[in-house]
N, C-alpha and C. Protein backbone atom coordinates (compact mmCIF):
# COMPACT_ATOMS: atom_id res chain seq x y z
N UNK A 1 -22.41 -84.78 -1.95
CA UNK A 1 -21.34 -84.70 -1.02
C UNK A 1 -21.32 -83.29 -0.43
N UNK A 2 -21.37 -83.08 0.94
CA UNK A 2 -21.34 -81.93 1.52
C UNK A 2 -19.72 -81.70 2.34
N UNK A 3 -19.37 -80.57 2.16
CA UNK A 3 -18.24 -79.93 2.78
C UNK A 3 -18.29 -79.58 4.39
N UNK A 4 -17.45 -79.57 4.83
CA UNK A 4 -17.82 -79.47 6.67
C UNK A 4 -17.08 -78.13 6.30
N UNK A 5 -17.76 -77.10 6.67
CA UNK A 5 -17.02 -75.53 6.47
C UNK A 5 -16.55 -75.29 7.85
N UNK A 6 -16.06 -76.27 8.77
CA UNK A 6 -15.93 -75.32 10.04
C UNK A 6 -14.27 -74.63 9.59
N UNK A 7 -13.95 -73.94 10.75
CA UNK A 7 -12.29 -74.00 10.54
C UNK A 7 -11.53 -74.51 11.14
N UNK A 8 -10.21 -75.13 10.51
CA UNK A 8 -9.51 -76.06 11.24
C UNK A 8 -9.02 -75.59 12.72
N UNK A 9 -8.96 -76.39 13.65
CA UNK A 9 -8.62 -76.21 15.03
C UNK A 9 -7.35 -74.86 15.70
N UNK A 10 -7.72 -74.41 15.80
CA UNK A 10 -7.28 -73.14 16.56
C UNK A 10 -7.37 -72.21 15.37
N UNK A 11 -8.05 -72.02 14.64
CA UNK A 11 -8.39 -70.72 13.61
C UNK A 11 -9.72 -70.30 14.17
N UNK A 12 -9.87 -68.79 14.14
CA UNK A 12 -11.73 -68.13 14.58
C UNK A 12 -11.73 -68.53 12.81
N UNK A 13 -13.54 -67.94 13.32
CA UNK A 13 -13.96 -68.41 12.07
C UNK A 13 -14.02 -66.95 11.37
N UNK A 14 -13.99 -66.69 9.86
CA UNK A 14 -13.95 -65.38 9.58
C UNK A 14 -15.40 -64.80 9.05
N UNK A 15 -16.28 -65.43 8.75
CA UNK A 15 -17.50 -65.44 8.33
C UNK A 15 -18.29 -65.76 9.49
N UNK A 16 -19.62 -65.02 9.79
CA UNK A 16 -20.64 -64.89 10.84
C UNK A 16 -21.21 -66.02 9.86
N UNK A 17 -22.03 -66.69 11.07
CA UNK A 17 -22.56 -67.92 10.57
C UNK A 17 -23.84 -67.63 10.66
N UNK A 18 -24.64 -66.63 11.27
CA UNK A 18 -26.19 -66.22 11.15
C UNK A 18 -26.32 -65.31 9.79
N UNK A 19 -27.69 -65.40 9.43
CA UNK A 19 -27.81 -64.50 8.06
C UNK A 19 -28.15 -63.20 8.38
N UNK A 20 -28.83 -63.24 9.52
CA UNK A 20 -29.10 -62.16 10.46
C UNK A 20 -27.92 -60.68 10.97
N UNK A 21 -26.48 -61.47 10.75
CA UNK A 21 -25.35 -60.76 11.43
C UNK A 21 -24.55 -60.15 9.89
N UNK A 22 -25.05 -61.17 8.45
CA UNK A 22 -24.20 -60.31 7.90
C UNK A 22 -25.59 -59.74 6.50
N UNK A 23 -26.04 -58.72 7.36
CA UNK A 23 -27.14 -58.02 6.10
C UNK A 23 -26.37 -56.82 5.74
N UNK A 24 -25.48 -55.99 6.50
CA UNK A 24 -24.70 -54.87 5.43
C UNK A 24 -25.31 -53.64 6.72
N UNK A 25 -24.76 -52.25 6.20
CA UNK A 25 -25.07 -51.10 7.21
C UNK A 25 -26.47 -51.25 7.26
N UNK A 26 -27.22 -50.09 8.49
CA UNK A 26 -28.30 -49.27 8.27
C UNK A 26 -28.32 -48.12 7.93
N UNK A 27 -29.06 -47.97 7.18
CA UNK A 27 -29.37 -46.27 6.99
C UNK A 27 -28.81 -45.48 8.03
N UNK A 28 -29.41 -45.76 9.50
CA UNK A 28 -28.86 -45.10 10.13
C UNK A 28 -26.96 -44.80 10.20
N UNK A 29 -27.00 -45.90 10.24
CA UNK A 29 -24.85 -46.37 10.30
C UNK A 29 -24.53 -45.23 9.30
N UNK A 30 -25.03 -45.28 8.22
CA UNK A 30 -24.91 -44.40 6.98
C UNK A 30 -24.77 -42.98 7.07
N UNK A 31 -26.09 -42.80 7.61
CA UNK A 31 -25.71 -41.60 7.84
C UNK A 31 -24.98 -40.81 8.74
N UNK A 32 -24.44 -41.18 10.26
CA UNK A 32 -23.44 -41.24 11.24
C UNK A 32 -22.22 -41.02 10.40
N UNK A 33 -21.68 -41.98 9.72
CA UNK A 33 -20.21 -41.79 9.22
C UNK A 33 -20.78 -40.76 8.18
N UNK A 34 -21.75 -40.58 7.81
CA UNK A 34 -21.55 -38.97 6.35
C UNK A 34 -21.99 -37.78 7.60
N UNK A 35 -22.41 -38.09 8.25
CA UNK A 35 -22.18 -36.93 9.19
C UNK A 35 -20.97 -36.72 9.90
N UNK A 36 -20.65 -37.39 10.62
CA UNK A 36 -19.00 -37.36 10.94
C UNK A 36 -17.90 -37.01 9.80
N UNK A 37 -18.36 -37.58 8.82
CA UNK A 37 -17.19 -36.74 7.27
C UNK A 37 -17.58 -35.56 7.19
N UNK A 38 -18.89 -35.17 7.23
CA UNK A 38 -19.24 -33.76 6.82
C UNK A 38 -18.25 -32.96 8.09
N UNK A 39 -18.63 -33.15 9.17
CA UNK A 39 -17.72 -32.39 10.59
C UNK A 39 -16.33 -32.06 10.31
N UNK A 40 -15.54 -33.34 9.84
CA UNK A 40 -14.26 -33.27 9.44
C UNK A 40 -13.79 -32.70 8.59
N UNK A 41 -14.49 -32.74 7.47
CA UNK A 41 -14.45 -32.43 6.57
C UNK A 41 -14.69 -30.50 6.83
N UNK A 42 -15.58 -29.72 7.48
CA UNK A 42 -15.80 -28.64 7.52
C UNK A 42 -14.69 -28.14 8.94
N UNK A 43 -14.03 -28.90 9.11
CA UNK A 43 -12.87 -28.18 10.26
C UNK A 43 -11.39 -28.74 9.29
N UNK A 44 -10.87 -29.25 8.51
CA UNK A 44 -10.03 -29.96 7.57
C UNK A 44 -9.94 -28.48 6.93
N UNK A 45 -10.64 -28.30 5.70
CA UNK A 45 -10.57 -27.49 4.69
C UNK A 45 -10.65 -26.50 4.56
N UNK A 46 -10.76 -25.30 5.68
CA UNK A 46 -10.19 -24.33 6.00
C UNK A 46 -8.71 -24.12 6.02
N UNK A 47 -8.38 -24.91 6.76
CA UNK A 47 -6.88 -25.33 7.09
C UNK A 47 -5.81 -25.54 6.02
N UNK A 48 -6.82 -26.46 4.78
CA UNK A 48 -5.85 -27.01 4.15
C UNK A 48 -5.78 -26.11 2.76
N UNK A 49 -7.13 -25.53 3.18
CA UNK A 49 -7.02 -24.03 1.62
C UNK A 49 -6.27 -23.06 1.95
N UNK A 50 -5.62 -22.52 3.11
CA UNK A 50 -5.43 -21.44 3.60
C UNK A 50 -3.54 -21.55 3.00
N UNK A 51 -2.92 -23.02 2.78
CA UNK A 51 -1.98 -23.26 3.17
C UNK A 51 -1.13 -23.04 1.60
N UNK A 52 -1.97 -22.49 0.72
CA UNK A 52 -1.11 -22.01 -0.39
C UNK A 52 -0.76 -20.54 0.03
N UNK A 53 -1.41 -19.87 0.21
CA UNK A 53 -0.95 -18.24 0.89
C UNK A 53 -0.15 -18.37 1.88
N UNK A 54 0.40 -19.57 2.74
CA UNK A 54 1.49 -19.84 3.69
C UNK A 54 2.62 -19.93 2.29
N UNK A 55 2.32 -20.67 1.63
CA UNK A 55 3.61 -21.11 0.71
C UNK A 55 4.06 -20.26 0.03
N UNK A 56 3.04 -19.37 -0.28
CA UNK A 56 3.34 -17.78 -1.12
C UNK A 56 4.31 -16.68 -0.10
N UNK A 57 3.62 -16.69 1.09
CA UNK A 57 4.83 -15.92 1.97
C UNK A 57 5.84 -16.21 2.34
N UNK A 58 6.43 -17.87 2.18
CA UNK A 58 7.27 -18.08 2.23
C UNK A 58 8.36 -18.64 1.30
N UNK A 59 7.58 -18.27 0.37
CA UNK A 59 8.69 -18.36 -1.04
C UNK A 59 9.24 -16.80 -1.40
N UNK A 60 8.49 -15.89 -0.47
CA UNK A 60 8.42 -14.63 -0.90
C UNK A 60 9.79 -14.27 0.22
N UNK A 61 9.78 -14.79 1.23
CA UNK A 61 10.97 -14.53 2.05
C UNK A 61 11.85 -15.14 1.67
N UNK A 62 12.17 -16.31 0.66
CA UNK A 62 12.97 -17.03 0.28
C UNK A 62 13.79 -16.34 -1.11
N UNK A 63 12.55 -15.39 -1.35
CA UNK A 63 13.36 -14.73 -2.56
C UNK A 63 13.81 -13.62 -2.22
N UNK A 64 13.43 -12.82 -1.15
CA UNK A 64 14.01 -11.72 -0.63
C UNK A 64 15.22 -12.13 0.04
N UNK A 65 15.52 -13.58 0.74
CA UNK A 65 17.21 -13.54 1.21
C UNK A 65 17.66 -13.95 0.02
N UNK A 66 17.65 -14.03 -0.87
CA UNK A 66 18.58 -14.63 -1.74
C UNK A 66 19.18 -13.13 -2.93
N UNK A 67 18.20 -12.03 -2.99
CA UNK A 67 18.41 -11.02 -3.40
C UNK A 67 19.30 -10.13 -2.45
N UNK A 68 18.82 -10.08 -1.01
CA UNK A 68 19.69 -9.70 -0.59
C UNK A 68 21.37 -10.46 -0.12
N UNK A 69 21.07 -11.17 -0.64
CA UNK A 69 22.33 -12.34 -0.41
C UNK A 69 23.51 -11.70 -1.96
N UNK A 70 22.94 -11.71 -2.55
CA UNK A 70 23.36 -10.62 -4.18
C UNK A 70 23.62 -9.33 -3.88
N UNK A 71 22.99 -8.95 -3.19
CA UNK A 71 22.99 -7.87 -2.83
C UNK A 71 24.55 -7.12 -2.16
N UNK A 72 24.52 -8.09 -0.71
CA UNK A 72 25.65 -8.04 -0.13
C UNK A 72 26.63 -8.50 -1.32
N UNK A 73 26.66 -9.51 -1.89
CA UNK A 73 27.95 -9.71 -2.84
C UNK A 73 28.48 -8.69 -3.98
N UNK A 74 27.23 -7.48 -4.05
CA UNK A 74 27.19 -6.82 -4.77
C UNK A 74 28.46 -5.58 -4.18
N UNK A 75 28.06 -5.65 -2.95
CA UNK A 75 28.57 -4.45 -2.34
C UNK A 75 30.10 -4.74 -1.40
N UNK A 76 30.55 -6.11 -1.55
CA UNK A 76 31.96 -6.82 -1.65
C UNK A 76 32.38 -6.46 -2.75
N UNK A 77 32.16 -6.18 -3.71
CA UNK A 77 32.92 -5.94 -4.55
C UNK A 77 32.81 -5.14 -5.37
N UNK A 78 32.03 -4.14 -5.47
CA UNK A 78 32.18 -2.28 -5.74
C UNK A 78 31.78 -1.35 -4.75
N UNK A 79 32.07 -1.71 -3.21
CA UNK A 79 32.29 -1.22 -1.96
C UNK A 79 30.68 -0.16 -1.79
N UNK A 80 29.48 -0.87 -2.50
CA UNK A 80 28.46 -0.08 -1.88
C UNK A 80 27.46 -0.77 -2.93
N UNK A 81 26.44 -0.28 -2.34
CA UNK A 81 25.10 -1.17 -3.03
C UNK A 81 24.59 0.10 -3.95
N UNK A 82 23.90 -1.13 -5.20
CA UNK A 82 23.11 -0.24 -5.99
C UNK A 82 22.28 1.17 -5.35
N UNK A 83 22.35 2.12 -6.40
CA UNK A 83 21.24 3.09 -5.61
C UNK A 83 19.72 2.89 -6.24
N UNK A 84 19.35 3.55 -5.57
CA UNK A 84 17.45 3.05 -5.86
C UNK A 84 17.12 3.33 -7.50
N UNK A 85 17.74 4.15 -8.11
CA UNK A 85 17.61 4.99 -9.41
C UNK A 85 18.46 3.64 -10.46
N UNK A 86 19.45 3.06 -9.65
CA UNK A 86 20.09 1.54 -10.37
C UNK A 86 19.48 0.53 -10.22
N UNK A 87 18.23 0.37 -8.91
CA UNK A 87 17.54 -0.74 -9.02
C UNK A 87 18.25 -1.99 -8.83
N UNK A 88 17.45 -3.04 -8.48
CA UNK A 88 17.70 -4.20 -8.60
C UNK A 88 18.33 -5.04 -9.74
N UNK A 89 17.92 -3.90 -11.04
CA UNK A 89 18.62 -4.54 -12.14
C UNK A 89 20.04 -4.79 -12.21
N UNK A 90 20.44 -3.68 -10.98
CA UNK A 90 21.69 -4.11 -11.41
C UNK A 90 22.68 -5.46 -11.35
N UNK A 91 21.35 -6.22 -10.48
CA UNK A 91 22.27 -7.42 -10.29
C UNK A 91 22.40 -8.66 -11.41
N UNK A 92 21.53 -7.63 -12.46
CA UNK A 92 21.47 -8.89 -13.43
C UNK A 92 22.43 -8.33 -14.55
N UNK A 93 22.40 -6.98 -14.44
CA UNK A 93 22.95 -6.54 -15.94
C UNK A 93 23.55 -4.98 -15.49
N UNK A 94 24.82 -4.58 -15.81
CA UNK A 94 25.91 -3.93 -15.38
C UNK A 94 24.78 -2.45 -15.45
N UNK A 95 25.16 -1.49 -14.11
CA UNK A 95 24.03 -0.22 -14.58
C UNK A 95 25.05 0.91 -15.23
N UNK A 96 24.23 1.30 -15.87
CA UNK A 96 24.64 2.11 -16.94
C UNK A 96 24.73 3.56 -16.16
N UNK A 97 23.44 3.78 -15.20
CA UNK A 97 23.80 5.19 -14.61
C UNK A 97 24.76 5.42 -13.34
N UNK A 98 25.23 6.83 -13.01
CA UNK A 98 26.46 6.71 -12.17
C UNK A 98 25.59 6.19 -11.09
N UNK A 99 26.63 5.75 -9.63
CA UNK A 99 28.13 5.75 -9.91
C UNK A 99 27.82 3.99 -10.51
N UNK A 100 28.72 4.27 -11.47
CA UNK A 100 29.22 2.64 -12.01
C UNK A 100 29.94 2.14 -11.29
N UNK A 101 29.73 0.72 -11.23
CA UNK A 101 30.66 -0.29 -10.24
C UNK A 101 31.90 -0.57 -11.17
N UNK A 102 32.63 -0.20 -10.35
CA UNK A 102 34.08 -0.64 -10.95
C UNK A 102 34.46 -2.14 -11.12
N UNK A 103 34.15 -3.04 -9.89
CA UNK A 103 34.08 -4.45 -9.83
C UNK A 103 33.03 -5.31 -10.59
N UNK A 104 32.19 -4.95 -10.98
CA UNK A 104 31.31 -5.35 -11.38
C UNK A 104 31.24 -6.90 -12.39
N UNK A 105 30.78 -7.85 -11.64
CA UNK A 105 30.91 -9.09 -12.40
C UNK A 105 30.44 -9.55 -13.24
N UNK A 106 31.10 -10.00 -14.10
CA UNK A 106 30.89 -10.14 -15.80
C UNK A 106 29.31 -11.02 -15.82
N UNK A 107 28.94 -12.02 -15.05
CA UNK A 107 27.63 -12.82 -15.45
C UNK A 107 26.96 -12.15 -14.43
N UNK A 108 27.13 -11.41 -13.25
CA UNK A 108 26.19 -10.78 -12.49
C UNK A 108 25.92 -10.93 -11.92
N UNK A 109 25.02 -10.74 -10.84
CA UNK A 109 25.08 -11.71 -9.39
C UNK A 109 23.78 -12.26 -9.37
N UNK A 110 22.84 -12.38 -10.18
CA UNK A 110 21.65 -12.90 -10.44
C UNK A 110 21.54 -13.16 -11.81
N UNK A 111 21.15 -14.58 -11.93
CA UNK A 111 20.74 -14.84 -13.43
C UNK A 111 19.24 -13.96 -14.18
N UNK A 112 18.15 -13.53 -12.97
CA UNK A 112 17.19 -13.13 -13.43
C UNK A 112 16.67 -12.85 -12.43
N UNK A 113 16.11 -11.33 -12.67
CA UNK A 113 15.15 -10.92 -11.53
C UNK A 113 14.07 -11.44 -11.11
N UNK A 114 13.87 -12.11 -10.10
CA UNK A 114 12.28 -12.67 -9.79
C UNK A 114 10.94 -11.84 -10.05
N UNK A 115 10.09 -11.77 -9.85
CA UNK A 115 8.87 -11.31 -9.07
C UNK A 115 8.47 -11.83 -8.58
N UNK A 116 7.50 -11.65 -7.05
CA UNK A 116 6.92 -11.55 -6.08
C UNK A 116 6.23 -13.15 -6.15
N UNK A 117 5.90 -14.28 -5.35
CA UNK A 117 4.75 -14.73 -5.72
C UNK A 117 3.50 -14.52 -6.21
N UNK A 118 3.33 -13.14 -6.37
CA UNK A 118 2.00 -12.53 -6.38
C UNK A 118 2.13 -11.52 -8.16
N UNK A 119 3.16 -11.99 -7.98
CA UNK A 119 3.70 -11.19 -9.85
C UNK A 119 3.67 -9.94 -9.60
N UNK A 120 4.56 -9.46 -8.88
CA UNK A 120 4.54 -8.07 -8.68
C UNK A 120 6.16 -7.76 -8.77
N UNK A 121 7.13 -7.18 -9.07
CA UNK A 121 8.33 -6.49 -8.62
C UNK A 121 8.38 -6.66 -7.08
N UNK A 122 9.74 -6.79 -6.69
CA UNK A 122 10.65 -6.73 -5.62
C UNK A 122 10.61 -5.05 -5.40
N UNK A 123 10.55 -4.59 -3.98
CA UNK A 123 10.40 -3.15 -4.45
C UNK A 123 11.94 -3.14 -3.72
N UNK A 124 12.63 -1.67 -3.97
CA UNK A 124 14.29 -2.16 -3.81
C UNK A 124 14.33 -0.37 -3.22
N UNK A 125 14.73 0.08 -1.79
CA UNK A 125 15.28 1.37 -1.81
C UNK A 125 16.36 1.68 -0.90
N UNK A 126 17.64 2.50 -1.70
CA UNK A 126 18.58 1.93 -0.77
C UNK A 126 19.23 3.74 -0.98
N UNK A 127 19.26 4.73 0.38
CA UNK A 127 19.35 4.07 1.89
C UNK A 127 18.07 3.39 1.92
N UNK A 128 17.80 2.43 2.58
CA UNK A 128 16.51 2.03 3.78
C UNK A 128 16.27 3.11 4.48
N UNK A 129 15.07 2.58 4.86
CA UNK A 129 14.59 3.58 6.00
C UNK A 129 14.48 2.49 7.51
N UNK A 130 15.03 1.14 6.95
CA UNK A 130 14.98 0.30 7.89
C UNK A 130 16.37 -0.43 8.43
N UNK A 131 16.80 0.05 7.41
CA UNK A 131 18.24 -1.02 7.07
C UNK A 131 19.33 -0.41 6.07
N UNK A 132 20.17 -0.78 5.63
CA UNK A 132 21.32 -0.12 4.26
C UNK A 132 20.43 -0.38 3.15
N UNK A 133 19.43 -0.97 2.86
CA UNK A 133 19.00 -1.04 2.22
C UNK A 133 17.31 -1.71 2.81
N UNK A 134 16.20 -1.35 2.11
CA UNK A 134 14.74 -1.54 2.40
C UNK A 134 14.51 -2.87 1.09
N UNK A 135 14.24 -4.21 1.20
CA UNK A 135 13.71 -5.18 -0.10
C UNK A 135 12.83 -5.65 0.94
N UNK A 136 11.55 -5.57 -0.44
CA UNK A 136 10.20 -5.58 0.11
C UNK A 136 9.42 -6.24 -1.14
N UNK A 137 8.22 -7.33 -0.53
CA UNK A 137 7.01 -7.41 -1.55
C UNK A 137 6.33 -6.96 -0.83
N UNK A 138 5.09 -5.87 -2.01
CA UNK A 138 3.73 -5.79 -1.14
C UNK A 138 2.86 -6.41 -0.68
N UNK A 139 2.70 -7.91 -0.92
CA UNK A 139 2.56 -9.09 -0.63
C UNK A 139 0.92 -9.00 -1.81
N UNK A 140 -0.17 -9.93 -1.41
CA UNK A 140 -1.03 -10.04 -2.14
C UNK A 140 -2.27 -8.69 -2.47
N UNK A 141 -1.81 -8.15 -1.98
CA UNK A 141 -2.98 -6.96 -2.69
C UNK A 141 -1.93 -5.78 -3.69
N UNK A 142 -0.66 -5.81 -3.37
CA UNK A 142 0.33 -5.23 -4.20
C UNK A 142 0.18 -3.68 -3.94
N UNK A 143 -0.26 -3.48 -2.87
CA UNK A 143 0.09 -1.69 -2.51
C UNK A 143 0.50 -2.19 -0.88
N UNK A 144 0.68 -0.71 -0.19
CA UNK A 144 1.81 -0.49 0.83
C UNK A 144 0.83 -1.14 1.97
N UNK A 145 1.31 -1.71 3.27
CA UNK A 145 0.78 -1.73 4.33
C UNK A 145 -0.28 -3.33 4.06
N UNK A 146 -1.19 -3.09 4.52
CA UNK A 146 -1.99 -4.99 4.73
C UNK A 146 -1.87 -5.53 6.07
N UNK A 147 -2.57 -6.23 6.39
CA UNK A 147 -2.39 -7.57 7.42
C UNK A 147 -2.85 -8.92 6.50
N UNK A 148 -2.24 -9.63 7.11
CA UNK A 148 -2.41 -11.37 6.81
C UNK A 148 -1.89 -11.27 5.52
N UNK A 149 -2.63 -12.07 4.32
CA UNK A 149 -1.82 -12.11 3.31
C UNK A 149 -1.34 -10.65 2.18
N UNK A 150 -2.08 -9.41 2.82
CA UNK A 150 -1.74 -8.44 1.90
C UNK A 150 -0.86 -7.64 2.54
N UNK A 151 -0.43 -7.96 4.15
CA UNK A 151 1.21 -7.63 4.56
C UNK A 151 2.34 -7.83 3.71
N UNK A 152 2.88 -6.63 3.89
CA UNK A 152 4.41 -6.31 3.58
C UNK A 152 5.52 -7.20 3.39
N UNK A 153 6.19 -7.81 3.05
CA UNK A 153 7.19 -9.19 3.59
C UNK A 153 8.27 -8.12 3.14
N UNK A 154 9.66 -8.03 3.82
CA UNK A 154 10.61 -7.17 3.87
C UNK A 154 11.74 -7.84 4.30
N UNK A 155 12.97 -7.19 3.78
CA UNK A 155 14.23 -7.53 4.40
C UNK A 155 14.57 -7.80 5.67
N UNK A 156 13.95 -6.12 6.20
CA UNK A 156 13.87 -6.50 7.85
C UNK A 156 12.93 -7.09 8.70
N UNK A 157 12.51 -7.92 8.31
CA UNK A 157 11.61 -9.25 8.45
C UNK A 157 12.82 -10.47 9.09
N UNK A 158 14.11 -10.61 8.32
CA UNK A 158 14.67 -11.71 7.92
C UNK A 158 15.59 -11.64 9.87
């Protein structure tokens, strides 16, 4: 008993009916699409490696407003900001050298000092030479000055 394989009336058929039409790629076909991946592939991955050192500078500005965001709250309520010799610590833990903040809030205005994406200290100097206060990472090479990722990221950035 033989089966009539056509397909029922108004369906295409989904299978090529020559043996000729379904033998699989050529070599050539083959190599076209691994050449075309290779292309893509070598304009892609520049792009897409580059994009953790985007995320690093911008976690790095994300931690510099939020220090200076402490910062200002710091200076609401003992009418002036740490001095450079008090550091940044002070926002975690009351400073011991003058002038002492009179207001000074019991849990602090930061649970914990960050560092840098790059594991470096926040550098903190206040006067500024830019602003009431200068907060700065040295970004990835961790000394002064750089372009691209071993630039400066700073308060007065924001």
């Amino acid at each position: 008993m033989t089966r009539n394989m056509a397909p029922p009336p108004g369906m295409a058929r989904l299978l090529p009916e020559s043996p000729e039409l379904s033998r699989g790629f050529t070599l050539i076909e083959v190599m076209v699409v691994v050449v075309i991946l290779g292309i893509l592939a070598a304009l892609l991955v520049p792009k897409v490696m580059s994009r953790p050192d985007e995320a690093r500078i911008i976690a790095a500005k994300q931690d510099i407003a939020s220090i200076a965001q402490a910062l200002k709250l710091y200076r609401l309520d003992n009418l002036r900001y740490p001095t450079t010799e008090q550091g940044l610590g002070a926002l975690v833990k009351k400073p011991s050298l003058p002038p002492e903040p009179p207001n000074w809030k019991g849990n602090g205005y930061l649970e914990r000092l960050p560092k840098d994406p790059w594991g470096t200290p926040y550098q903190y100097l206040q006067p500024g030479l830019r602003g009431e206060f200068d907060l700065s990472s040295l970004g990835a090479d961790g000394a002064p000055g750089g372009e691209g990722n071993d630039a400066d990221i700073g308060s007065w950035d924001q």
